[in-house]
PDB file of N, CA and C in Angstrom:
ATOM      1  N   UNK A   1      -3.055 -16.874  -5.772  1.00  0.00           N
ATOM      2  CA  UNK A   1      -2.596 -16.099  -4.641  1.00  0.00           C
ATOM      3  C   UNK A   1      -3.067 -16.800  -3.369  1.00  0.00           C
ATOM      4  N   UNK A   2      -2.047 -16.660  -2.388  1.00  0.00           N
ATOM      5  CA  UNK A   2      -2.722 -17.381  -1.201  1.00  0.00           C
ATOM      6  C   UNK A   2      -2.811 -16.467   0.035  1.00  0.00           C
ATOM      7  N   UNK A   3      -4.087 -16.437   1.185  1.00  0.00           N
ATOM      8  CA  UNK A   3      -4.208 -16.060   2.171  1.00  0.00           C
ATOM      9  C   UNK A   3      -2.813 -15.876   3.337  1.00  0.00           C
ATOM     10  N   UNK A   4      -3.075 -14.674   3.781  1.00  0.00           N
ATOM     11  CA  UNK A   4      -1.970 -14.592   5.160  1.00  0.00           C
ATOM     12  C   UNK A   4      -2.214 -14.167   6.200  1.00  0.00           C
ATOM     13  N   UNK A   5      -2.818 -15.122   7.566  1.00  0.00           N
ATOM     14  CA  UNK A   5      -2.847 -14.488   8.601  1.00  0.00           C
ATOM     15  C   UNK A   5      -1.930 -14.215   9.544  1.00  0.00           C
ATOM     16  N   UNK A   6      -2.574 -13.233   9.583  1.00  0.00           N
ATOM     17  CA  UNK A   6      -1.068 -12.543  10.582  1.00  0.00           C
ATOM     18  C   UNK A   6      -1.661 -12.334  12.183  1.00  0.00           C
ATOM     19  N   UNK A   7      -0.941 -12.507  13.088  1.00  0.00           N
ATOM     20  CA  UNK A   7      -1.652 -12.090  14.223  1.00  0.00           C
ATOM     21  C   UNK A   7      -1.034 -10.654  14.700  1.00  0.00           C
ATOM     22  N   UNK A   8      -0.111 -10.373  14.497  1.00  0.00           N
ATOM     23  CA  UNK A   8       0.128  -9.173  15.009  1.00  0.00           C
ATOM     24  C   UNK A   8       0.751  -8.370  13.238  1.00  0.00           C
ATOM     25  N   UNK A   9      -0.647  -7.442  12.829  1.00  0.00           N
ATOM     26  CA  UNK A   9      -0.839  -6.673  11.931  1.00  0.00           C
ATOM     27  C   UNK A   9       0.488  -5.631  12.055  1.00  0.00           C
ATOM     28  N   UNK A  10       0.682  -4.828  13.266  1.00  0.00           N
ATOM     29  CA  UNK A  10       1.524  -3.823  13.148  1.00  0.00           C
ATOM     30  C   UNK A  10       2.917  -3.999  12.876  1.00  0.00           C
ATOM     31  N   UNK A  11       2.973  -5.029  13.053  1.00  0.00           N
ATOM     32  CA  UNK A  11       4.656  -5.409  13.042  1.00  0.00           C
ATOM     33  C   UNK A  11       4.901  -5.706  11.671  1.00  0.00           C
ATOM     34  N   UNK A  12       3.862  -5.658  10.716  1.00  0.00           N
ATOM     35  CA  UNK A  12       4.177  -6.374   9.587  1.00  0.00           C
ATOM     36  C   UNK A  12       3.664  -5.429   8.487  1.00  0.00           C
ATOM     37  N   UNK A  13       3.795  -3.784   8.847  1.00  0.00           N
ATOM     38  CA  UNK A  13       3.256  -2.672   7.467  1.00  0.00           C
ATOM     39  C   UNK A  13       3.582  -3.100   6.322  1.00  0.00           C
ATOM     40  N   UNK A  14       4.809  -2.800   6.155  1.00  0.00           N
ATOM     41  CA  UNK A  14       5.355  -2.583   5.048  1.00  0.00           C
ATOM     42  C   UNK A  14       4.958  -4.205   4.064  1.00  0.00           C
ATOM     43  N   UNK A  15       4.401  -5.034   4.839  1.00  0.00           N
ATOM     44  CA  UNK A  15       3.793  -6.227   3.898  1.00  0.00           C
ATOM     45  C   UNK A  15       3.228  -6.160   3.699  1.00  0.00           C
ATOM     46  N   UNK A  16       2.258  -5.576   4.347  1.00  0.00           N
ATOM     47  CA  UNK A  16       0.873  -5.702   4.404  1.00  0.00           C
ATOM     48  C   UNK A  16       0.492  -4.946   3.299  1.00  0.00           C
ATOM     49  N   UNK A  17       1.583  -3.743   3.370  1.00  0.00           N
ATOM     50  CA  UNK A  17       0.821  -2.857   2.270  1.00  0.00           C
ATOM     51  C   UNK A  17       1.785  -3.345   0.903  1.00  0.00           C
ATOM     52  N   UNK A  18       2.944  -3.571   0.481  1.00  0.00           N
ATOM     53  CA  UNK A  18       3.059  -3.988  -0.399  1.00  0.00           C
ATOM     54  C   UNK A  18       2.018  -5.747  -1.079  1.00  0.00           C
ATOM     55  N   UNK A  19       1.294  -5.990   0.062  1.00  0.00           N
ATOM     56  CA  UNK A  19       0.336  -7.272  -0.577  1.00  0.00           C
ATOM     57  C   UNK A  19      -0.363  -6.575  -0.882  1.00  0.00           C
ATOM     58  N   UNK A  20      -0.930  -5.960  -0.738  1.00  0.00           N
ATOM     59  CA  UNK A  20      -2.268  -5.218  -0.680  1.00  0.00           C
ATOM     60  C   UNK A  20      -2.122  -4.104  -2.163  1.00  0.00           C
ATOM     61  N   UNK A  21      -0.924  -3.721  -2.453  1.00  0.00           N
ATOM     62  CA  UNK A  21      -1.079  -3.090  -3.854  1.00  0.00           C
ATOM     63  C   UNK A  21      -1.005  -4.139  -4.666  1.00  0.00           C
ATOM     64  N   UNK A  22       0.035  -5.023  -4.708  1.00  0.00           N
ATOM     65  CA  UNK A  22       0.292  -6.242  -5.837  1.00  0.00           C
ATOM     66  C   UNK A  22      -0.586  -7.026  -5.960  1.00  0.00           C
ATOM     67  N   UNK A  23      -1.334  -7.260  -5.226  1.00  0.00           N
ATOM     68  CA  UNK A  23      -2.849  -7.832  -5.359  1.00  0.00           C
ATOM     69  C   UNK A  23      -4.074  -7.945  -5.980  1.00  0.00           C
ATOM     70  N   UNK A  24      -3.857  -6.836  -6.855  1.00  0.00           N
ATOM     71  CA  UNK A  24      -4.850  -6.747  -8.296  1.00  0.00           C
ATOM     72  C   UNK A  24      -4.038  -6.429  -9.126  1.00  0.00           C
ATOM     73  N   UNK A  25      -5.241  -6.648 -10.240  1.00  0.00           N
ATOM     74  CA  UNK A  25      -4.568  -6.896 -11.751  1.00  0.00           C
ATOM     75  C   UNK A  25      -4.017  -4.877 -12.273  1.00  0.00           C
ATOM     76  N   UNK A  26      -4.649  -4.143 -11.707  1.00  0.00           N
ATOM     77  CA  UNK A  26      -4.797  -2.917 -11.913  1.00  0.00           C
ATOM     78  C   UNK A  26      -5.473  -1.786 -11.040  1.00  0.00           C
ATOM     79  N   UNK A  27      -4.122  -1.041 -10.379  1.00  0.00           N
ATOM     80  CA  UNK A  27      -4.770  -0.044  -9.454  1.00  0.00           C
ATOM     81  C   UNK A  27      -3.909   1.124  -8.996  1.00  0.00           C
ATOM     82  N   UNK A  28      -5.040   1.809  -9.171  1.00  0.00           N
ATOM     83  CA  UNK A  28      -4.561   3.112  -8.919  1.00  0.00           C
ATOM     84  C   UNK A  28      -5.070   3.896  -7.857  1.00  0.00           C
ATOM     85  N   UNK A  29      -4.193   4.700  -6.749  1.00  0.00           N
ATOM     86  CA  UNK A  29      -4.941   5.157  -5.861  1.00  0.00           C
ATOM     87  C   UNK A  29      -4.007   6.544  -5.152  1.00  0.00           C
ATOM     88  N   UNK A  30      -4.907   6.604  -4.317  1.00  0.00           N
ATOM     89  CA  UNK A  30      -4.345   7.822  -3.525  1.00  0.00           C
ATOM     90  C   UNK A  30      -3.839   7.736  -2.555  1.00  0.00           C
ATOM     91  N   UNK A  31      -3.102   8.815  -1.426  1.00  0.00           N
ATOM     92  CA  UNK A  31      -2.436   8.187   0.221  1.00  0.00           C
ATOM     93  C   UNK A  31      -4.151   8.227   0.626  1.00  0.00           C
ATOM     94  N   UNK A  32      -4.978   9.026   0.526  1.00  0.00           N
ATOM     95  CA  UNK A  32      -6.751   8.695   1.423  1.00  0.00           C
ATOM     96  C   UNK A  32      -6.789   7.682   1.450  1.00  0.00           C
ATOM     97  N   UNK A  33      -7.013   6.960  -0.219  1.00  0.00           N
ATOM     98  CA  UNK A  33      -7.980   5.589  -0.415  1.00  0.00           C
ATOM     99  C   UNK A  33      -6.938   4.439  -0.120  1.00  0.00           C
ATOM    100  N   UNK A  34      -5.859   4.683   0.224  1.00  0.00           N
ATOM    101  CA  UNK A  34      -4.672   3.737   0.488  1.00  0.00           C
ATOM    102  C   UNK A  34      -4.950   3.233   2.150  1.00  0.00           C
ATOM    103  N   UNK A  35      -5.048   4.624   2.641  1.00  0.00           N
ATOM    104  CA  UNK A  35      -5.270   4.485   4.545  1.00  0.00           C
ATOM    105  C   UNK A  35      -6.500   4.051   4.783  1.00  0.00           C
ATOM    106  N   UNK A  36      -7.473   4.473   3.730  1.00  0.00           N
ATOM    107  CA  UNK A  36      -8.957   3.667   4.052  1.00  0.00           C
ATOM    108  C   UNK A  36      -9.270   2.060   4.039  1.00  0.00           C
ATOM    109  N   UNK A  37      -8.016   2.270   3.166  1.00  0.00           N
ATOM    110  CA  UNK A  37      -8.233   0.132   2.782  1.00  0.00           C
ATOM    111  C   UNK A  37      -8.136  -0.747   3.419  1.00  0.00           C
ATOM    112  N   UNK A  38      -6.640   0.230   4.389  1.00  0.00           N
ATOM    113  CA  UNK A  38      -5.796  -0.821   4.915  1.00  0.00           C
ATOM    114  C   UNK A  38      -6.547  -0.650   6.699  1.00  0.00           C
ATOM    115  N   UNK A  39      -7.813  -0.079   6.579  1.00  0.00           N
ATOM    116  CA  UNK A  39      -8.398  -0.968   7.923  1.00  0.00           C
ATOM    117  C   UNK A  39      -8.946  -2.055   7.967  1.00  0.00           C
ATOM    118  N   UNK A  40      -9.134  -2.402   6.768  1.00  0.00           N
ATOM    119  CA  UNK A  40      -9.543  -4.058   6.612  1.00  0.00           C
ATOM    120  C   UNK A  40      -8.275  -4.906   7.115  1.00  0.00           C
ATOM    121  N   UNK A  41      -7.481  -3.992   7.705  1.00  0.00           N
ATOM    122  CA  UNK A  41      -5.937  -5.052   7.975  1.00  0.00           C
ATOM    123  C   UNK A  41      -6.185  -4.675   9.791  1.00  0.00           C
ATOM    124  N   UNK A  42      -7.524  -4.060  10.136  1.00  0.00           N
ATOM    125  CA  UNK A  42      -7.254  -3.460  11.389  1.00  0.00           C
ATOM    126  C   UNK A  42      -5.889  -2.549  11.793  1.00  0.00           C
ATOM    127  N   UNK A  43      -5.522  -1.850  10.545  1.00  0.00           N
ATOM    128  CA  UNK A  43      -4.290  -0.835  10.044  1.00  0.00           C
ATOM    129  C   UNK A  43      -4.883   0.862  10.465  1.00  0.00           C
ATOM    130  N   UNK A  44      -4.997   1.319  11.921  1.00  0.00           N
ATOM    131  CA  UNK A  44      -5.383   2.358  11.683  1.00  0.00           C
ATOM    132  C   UNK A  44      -3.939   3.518  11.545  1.00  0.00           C
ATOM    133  N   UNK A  45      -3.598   3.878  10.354  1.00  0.00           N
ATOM    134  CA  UNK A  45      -2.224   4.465  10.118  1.00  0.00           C
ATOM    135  C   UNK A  45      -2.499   6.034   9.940  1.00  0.00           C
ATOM    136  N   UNK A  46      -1.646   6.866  10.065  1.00  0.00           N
ATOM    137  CA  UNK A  46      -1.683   8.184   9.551  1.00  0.00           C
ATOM    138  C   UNK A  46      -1.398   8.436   8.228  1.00  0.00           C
ATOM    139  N   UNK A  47      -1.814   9.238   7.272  1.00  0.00           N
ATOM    140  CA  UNK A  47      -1.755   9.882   6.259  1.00  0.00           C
ATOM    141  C   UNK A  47      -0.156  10.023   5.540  1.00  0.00           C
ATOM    142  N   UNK A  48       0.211  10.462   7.036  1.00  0.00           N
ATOM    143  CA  UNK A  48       2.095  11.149   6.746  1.00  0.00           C
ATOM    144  C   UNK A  48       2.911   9.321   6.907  1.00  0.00           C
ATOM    145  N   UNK A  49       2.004   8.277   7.591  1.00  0.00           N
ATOM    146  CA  UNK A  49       2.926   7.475   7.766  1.00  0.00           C
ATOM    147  C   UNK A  49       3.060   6.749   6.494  1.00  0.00           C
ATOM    148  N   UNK A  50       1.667   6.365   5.666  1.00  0.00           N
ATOM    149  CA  UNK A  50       1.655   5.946   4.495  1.00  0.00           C
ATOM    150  C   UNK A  50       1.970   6.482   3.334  1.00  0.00           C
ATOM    151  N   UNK A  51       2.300   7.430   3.294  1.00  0.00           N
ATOM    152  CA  UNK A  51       3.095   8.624   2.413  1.00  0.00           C
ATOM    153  C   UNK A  51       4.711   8.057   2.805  1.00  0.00           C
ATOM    154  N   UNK A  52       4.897   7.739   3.761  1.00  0.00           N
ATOM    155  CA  UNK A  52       6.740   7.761   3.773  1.00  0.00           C
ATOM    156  C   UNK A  52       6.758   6.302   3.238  1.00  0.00           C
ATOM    157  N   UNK A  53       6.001   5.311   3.657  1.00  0.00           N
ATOM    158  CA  UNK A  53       6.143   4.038   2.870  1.00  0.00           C
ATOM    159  C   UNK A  53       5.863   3.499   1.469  1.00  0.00           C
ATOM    160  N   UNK A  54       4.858   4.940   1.109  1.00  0.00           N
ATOM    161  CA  UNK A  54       4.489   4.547  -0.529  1.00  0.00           C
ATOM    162  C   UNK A  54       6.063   5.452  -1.508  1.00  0.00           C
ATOM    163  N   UNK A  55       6.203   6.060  -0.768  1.00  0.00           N
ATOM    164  CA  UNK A  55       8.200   6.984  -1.145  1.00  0.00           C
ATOM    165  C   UNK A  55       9.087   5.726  -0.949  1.00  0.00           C
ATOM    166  N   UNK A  56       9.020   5.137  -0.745  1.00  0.00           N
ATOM    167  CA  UNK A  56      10.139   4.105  -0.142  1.00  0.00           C
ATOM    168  C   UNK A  56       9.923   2.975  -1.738  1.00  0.00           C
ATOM    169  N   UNK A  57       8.564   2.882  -2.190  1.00  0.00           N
ATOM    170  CA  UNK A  57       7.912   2.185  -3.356  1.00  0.00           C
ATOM    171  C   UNK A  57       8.168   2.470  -4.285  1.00  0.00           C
ATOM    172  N   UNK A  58       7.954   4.391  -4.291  1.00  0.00           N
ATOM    173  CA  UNK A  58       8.537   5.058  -5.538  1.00  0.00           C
ATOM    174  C   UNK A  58       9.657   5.103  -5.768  1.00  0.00           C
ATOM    175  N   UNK A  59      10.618   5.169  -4.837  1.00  0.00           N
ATOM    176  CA  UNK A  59      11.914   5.506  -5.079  1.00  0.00           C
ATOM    177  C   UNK A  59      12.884   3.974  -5.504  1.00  0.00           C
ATOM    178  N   UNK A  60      11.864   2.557  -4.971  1.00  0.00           N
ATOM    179  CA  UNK A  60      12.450   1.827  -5.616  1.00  0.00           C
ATOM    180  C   UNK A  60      11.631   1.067  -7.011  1.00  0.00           C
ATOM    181  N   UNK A  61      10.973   1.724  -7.482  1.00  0.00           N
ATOM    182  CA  UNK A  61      10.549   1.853  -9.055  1.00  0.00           C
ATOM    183  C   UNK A  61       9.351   0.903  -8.880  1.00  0.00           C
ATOM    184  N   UNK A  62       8.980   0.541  -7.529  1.00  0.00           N
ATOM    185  CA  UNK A  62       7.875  -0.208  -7.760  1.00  0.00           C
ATOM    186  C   UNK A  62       6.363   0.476  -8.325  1.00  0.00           C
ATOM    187  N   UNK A  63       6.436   1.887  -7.831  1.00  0.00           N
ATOM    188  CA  UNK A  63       5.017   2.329  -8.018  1.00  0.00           C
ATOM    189  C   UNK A  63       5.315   3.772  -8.775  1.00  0.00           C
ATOM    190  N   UNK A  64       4.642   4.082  -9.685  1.00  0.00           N
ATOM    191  CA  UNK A  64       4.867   5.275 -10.049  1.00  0.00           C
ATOM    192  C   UNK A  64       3.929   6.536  -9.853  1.00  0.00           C
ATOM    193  N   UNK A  65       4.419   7.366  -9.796  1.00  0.00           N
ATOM    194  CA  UNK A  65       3.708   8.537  -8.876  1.00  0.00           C
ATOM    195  C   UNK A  65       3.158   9.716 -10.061  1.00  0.00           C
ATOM    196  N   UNK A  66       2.026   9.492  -9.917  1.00  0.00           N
ATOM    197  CA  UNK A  66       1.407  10.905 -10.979  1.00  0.00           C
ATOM    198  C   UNK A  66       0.834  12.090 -10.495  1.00  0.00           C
ATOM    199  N   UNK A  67       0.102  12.748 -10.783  1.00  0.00           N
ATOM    200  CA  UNK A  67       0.074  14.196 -10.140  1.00  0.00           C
ATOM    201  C   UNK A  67      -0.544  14.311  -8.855  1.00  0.00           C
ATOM    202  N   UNK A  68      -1.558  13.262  -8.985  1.00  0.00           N
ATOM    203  CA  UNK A  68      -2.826  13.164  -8.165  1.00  0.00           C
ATOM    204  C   UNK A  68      -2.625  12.114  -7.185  1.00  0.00           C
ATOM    205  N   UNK A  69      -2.363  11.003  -7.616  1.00  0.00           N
ATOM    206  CA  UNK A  69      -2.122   9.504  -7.792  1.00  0.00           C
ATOM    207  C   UNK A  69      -0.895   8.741  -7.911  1.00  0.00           C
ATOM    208  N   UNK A  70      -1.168   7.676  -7.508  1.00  0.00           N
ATOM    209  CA  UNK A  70      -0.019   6.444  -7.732  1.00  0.00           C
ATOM    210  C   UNK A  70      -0.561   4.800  -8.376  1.00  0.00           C
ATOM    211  N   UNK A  71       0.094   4.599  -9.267  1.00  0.00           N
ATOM    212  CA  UNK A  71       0.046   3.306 -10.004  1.00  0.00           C
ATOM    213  C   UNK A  71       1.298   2.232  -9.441  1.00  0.00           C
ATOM    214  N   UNK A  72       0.750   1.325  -9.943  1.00  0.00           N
ATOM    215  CA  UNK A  72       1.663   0.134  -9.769  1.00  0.00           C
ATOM    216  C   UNK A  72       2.489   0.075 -10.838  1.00  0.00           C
ATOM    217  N   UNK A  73       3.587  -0.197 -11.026  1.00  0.00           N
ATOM    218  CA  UNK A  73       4.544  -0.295 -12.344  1.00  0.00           C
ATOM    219  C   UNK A  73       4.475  -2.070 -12.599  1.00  0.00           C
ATOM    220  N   UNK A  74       4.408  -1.885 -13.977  1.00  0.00           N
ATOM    221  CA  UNK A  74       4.096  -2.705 -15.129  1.00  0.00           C
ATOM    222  C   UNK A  74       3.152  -3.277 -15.097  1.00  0.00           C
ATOM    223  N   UNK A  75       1.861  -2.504 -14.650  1.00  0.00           N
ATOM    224  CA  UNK A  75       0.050  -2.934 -14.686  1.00  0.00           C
ATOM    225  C   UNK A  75      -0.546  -2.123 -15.446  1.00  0.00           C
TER     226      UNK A  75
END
């Protein structure tokens, strides 16, 4: 896997956070621990905003959604 700096973080969510799930071998998480991560991206996002982009994941079969939680599909 290789490094990506970005200089302007905001313009680039929806990468940032699809790198940021595909990026391990196995993970599972929540919209909290999702918005907590992604300040290591200097990503300070809302709750409701990362919820409409992790729907956008589910609905195209990338991530699958469990009661609590969301997984990555085929990890």
């Amino acid at each position: 896997m290789c490094k990506v700096v970005m200089k302007d973080s905001v313009g680039n969510i929806e990468f940032i956070i699809y790198n940021h799930l595909f990026s391990k071998d196995t993970y599972r998480f929540t919209v909290a621990q999702l918005v907590d991560e992604l300040h290591q991206y200097n990503l300070d996002l809302s709750p409701e905003f990362v919820q409409k982009e992790i729907n956008t994941f589910v609905k195209s079969g990338l991530v699958n959604q469990n009661f609590r939680s969301y997984s990555i599909c085929g990890r």
